[in-house]
C-alpha atoms as a PDB file:
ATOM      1  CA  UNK A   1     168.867 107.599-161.142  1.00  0.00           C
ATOM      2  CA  UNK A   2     165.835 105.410-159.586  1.00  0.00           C
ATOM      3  CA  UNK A   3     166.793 101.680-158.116  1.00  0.00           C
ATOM      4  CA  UNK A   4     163.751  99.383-157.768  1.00  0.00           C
ATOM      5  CA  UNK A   5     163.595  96.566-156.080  1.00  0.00           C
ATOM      6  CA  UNK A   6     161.108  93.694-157.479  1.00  0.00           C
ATOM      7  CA  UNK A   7     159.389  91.097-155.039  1.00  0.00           C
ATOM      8  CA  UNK A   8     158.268  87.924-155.867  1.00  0.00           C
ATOM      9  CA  UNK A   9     158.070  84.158-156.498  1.00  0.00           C
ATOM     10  CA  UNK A  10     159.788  83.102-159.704  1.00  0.00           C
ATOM     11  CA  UNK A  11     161.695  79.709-160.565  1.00  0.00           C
ATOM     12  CA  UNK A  12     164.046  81.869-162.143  1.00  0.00           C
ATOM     13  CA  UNK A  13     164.147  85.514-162.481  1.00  0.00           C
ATOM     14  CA  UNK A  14     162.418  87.117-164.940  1.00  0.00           C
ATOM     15  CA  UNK A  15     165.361  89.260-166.343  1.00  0.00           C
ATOM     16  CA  UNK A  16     164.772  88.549-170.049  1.00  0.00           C
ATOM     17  CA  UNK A  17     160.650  88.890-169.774  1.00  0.00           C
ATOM     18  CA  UNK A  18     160.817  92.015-167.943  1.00  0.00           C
ATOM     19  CA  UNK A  19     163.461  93.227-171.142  1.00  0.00           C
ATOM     20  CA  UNK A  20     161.177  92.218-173.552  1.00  0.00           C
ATOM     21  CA  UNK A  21     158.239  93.874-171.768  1.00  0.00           C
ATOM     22  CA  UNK A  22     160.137  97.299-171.346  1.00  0.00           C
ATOM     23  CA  UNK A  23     160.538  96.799-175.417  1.00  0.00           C
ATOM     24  CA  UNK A  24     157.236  96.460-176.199  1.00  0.00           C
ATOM     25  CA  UNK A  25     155.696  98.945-174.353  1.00  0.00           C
ATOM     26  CA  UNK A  26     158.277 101.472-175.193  1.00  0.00           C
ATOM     27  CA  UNK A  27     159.505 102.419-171.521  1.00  0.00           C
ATOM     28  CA  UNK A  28     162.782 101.910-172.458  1.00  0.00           C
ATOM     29  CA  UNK A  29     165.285 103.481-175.084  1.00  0.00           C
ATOM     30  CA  UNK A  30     166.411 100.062-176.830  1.00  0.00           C
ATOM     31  CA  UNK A  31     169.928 101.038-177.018  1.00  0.00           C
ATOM     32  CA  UNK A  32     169.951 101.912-173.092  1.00  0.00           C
ATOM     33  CA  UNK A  33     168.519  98.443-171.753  1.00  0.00           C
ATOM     34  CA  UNK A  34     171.282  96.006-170.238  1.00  0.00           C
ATOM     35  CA  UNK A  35     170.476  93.095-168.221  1.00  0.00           C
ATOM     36  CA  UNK A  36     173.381  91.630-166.532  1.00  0.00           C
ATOM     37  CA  UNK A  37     172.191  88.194-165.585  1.00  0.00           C
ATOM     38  CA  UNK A  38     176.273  87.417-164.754  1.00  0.00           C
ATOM     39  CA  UNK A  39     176.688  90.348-161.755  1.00  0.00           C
ATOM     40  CA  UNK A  40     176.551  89.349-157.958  1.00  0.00           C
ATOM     41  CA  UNK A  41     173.393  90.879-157.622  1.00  0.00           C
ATOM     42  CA  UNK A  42     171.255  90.140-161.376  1.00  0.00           C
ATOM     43  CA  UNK A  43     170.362  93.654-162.800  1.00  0.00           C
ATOM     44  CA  UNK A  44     167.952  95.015-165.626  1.00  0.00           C
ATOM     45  CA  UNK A  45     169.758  98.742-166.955  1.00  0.00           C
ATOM     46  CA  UNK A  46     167.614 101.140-168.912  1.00  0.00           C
ATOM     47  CA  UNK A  47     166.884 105.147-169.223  1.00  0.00           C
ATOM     48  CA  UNK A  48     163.490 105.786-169.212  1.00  0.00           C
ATOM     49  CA  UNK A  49     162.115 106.919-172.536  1.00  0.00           C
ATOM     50  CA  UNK A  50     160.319 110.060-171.554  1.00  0.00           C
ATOM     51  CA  UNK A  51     161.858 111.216-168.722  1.00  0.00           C
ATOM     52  CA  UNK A  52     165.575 110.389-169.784  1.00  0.00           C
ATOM     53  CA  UNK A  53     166.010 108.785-166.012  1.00  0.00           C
ATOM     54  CA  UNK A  54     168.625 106.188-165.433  1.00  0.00           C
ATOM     55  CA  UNK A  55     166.920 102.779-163.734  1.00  0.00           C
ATOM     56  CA  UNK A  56     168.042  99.916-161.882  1.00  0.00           C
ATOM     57  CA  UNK A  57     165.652  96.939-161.638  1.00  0.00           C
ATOM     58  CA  UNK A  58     166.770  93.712-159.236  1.00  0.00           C
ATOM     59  CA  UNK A  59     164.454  91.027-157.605  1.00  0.00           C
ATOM     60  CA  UNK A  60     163.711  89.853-154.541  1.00  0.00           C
ATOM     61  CA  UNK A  61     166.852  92.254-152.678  1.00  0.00           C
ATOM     62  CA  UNK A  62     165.159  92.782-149.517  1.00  0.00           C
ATOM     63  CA  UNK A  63     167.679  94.010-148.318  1.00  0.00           C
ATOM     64  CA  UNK A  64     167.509  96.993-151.213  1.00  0.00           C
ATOM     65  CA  UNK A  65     164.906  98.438-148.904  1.00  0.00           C
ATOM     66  CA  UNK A  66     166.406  98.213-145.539  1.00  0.00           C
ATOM     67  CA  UNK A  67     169.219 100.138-147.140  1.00  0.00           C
ATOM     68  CA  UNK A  68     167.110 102.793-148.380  1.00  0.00           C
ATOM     69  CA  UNK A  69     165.908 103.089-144.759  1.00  0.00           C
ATOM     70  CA  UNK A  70     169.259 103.181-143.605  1.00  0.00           C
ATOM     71  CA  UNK A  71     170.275 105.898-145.982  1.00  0.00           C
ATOM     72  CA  UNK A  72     167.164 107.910-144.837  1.00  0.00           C
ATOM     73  CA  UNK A  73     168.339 107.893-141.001  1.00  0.00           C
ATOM     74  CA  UNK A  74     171.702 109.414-141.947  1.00  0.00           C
ATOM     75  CA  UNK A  75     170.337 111.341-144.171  1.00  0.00           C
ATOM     76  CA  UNK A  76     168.756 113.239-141.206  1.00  0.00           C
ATOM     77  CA  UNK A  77     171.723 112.776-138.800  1.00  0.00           C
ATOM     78  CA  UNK A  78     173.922 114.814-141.606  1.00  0.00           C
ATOM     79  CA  UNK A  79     172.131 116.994-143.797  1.00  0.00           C
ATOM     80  CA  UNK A  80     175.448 117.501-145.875  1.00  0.00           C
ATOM     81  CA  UNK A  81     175.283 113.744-147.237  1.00  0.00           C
ATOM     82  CA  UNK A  82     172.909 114.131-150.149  1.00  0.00           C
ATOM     83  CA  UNK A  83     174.332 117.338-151.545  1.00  0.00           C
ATOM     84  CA  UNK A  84     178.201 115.851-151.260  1.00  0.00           C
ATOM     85  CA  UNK A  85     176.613 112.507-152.603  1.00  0.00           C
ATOM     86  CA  UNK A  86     175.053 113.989-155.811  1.00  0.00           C
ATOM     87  CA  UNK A  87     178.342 116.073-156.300  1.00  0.00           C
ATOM     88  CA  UNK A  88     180.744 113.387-156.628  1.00  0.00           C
ATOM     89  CA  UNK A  89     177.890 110.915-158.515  1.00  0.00           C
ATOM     90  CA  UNK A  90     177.802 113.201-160.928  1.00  0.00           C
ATOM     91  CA  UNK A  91     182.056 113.884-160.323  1.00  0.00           C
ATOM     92  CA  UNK A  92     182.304 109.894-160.859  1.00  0.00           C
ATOM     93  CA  UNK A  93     179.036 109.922-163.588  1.00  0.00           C
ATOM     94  CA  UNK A  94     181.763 112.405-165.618  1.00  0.00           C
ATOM     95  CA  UNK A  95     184.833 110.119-166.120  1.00  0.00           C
ATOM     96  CA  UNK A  96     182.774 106.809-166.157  1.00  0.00           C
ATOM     97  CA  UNK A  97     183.172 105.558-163.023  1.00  0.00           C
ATOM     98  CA  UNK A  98     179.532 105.456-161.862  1.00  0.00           C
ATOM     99  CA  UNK A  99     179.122 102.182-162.710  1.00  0.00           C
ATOM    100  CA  UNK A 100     181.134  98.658-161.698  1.00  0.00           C
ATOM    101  CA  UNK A 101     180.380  97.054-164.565  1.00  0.00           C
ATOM    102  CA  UNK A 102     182.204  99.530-166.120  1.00  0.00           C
ATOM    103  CA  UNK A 103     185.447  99.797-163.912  1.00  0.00           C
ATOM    104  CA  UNK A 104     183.727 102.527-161.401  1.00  0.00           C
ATOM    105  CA  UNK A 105     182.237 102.109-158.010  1.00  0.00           C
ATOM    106  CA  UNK A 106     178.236 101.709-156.853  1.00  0.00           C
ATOM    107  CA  UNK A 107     176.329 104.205-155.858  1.00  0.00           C
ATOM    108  CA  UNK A 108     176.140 102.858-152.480  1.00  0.00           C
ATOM    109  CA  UNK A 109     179.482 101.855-152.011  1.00  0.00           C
ATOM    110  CA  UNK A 110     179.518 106.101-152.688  1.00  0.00           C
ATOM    111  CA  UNK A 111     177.086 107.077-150.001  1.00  0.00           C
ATOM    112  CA  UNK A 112     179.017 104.920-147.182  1.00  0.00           C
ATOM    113  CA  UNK A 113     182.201 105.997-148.066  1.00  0.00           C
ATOM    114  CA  UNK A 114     180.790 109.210-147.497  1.00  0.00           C
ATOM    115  CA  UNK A 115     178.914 108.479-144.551  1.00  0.00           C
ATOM    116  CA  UNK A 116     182.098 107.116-142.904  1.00  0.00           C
ATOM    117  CA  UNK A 117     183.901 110.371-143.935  1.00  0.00           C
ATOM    118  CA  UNK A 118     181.724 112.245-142.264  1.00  0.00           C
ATOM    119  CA  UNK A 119     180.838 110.041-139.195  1.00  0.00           C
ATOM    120  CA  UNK A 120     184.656 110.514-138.286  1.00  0.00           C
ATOM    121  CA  UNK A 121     185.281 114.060-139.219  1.00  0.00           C
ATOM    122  CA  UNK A 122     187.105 115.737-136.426  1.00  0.00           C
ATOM    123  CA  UNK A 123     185.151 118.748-136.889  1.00  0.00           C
ATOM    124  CA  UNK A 124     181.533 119.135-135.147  1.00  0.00           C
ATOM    125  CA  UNK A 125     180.615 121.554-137.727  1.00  0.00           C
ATOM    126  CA  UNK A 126     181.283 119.324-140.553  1.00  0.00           C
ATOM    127  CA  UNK A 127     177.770 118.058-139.449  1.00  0.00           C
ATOM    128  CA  UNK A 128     176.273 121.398-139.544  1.00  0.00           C
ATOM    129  CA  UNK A 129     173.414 122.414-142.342  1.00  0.00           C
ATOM    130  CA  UNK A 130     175.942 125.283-142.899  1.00  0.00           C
ATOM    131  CA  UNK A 131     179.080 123.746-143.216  1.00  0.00           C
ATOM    132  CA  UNK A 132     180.962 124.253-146.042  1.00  0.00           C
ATOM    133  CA  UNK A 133     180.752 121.885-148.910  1.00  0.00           C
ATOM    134  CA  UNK A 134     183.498 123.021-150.699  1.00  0.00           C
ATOM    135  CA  UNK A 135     185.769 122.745-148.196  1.00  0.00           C
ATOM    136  CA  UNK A 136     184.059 118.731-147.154  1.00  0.00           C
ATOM    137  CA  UNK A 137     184.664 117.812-151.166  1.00  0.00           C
ATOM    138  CA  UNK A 138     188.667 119.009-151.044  1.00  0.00           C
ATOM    139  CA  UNK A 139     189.019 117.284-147.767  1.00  0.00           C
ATOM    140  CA  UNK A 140     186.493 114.069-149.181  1.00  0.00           C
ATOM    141  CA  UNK A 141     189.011 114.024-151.840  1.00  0.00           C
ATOM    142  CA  UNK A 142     191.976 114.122-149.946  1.00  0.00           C
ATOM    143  CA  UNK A 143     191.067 111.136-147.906  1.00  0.00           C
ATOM    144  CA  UNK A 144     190.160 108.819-150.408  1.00  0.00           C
ATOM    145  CA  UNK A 145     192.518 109.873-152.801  1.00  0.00           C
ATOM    146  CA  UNK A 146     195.615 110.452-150.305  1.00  0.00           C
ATOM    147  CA  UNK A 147     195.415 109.119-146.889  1.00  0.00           C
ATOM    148  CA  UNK A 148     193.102 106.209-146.870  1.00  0.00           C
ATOM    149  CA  UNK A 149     195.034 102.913-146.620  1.00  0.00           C
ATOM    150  CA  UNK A 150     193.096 100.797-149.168  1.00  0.00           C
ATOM    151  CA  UNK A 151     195.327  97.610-148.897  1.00  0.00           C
ATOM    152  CA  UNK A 152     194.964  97.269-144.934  1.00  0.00           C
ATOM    153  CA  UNK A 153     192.013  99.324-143.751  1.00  0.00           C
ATOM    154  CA  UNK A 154     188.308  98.766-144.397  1.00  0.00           C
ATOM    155  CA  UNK A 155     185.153 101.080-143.546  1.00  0.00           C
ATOM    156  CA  UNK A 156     182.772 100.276-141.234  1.00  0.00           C
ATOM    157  CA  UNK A 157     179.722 102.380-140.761  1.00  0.00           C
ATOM    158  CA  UNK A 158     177.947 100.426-138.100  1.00  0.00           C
ATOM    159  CA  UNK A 159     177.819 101.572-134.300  1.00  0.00           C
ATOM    160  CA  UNK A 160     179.166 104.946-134.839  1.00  0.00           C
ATOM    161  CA  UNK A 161     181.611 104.346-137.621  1.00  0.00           C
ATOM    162  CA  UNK A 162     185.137 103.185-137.344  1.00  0.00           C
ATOM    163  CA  UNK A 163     188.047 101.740-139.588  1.00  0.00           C
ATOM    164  CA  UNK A 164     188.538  98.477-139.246  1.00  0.00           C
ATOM    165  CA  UNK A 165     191.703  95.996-140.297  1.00  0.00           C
ATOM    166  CA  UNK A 166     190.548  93.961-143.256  1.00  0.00           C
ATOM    167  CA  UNK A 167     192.084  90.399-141.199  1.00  0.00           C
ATOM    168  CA  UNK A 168     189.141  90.933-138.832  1.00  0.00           C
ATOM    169  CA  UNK A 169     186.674  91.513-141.920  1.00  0.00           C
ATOM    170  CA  UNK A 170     187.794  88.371-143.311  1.00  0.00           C
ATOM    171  CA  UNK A 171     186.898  86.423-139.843  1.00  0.00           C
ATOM    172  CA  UNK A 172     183.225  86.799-140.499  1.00  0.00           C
ATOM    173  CA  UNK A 173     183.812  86.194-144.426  1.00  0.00           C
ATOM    174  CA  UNK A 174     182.593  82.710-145.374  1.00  0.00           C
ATOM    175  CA  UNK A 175     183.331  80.198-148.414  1.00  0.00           C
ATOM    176  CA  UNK A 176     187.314  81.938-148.906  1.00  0.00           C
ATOM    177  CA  UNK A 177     186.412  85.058-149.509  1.00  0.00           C
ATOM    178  CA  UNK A 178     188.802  88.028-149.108  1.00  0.00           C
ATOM    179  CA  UNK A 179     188.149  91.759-148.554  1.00  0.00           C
ATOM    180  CA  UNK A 180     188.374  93.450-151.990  1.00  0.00           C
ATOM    181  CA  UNK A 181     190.656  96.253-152.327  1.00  0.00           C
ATOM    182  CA  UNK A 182     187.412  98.960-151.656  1.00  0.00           C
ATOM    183  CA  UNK A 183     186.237  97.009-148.388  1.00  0.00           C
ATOM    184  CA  UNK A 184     183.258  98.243-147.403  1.00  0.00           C
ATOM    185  CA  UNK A 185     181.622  96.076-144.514  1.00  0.00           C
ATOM    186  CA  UNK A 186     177.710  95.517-145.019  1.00  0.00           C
ATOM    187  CA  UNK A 187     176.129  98.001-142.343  1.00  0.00           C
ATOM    188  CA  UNK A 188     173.295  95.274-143.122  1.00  0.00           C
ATOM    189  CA  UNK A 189     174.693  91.080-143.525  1.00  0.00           C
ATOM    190  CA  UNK A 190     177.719  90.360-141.876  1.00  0.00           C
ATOM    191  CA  UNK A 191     180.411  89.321-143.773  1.00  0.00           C
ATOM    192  CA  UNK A 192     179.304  90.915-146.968  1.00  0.00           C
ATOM    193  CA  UNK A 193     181.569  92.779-148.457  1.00  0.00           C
ATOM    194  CA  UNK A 194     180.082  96.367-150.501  1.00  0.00           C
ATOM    195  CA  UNK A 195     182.601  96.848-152.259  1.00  0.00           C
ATOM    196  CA  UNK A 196     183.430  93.175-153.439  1.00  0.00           C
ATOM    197  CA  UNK A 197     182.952  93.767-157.367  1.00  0.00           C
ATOM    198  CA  UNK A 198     184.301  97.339-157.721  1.00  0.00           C
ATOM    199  CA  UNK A 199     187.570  96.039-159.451  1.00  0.00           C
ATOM    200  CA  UNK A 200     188.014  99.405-160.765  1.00  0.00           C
ATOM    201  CA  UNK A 201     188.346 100.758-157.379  1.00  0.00           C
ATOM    202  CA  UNK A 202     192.039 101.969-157.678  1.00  0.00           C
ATOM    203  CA  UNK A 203     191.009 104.067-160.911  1.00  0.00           C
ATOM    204  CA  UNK A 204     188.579 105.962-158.617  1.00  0.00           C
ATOM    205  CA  UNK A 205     191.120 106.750-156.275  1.00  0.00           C
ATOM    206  CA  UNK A 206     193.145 107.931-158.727  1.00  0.00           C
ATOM    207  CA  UNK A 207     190.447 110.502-159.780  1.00  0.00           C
ATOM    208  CA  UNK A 208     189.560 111.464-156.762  1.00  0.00           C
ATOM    209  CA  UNK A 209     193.592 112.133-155.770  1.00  0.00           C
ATOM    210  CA  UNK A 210     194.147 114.151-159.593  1.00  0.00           C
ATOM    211  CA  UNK A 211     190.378 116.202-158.380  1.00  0.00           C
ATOM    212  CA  UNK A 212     192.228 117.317-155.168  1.00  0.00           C
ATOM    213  CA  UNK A 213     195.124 118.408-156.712  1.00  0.00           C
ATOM    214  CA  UNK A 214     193.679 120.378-159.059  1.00  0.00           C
ATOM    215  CA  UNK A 215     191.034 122.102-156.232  1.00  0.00           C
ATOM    216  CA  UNK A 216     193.643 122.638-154.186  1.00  0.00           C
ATOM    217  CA  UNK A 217     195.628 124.549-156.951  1.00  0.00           C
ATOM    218  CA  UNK A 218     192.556 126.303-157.745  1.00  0.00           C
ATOM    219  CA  UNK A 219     191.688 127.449-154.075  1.00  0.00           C
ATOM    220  CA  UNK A 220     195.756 128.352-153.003  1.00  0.00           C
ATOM    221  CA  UNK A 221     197.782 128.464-156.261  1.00  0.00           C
ATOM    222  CA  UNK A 222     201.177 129.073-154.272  1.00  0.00           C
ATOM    223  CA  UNK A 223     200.363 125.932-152.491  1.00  0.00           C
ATOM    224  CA  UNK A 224     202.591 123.578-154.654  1.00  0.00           C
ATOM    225  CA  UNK A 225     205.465 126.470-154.648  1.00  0.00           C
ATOM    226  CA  UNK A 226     206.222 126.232-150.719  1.00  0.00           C
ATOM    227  CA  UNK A 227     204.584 122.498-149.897  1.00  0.00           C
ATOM    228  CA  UNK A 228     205.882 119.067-150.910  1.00  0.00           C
ATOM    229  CA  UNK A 229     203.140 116.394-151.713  1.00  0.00           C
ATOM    230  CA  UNK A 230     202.234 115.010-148.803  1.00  0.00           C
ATOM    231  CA  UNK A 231     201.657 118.195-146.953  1.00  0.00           C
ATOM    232  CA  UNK A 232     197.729 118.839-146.642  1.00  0.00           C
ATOM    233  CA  UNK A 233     196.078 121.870-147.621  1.00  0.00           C
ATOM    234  CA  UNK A 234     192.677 121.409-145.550  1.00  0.00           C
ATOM    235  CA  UNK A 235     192.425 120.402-141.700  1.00  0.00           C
ATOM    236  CA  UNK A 236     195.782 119.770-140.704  1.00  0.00           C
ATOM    237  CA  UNK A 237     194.611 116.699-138.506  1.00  0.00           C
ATOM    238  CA  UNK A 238     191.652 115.591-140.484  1.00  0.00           C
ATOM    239  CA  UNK A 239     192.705 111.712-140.588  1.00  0.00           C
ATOM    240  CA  UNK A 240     195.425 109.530-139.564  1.00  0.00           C
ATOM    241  CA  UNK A 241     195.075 106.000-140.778  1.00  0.00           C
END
């Protein structure tokens, strides 16, 4: 999918003229065009009539771009992150969960959850060009869907990576917000939270914890005969939290 970022001067934003424009030059497939003037950040949906791509339109988020640039510099740091990224997009894209208007999680809130897994992996070689992606996904899996402690512990990405509690998140929160249960501080604007709308966000655990179960079934079948459920399969130390 392609998100594009609009700048410009409008009294309001032109949501409904840029619809009607993708209509009548036939851009967009008709049934495929959303525009959710209601979400946190206001959104024109469509797939693009010839090439079938998915596309995200929003105005005037600057900060859209720094992100990109952001995502670009880890990108290099760990050359794993796209190819674990576009595995469990399309893993989420599958059951629905691709989306938070629809119950799932962003595709951003994806890519720093996965940056954070990897910026404190205890293995060096998890970094590596070469390391093994299966392995990363059971162990990706495992985290999120096992060990991570959504209702105290957010993800912070900034100066190295750490966890962080979600009472000091909340200090830099303004007009009463509270960290959602995905907290995912902006690497960007402080007291933003990423994963703020992602109400879904316990659904997407749950898929990620029924995905590890079933990989790690597939990769030692005698594993549930001689182990009790919280007994991991994959890097005996990979995370306390």
């Amino acid at each position: 999918d392609i998100d594009l970022v609009v700048i410009g001067k409008w009294k309001t934003l032109p949501l409904r003229s840029l619809e009607q424009a993708l209509l009548e030059h036939g851009i967009a497939e008709p049934t495929s065009l959303k525009v959710l003037d209601k979400a946190s950040v206001p959104i024109v949906k469509l797939t693009d009539k010839q090439s079938d791509v998915k596309v995200d339109i929003s105005f005037n988020m600057s900060n859209g771009v720094r992100s990109a640039q952001l995502i670009k510099e880890f990108k290099h740091r760990f050359p794993v992150l796209p190819k674990l990224v576009f595995v469990l997009k399309h893993f989420l894209l599958q059951r629905d969960l691709n989306e938070v208007f629809t119950g799932g999680i962003s595709s951003y809130s994806l890519i720093l959850m996965t940056i954070s897994f990897l910026q404190l992996h205890p293995r060096q070689d998890a970094f590596s060009p070469t390391a093994n992606l299966g392995v990363l996904l059971i162990e990706f899996f495992e985290l999120y869907g096992r060990k991570f402690n959504y209702m105290k512990t957010g993800i912070r990405i900034k100066d190295g990576g750490t966890y962080i509690s979600k009472e000091e998140i909340q200090k830099e929160m303004v007009d009463g917000h509270r960290p959602s249960l995905l907290c995912i501080e902006d690497p960007l604007t402080a007291g933003n939270d990423i994963g703020r709308s992602s109400y879904g966000a316990l659904h997407v655990k749950q898929s990620f914890d029924y995905a590890y179960i079933v990989l790690t079934q597939a990769v030692n079948p005698l594993y549930y005969c001689f182990n009790d459920r919280n007994t991991r399969i994959v890097s005996p130390k990979l995370f306390e939290i």
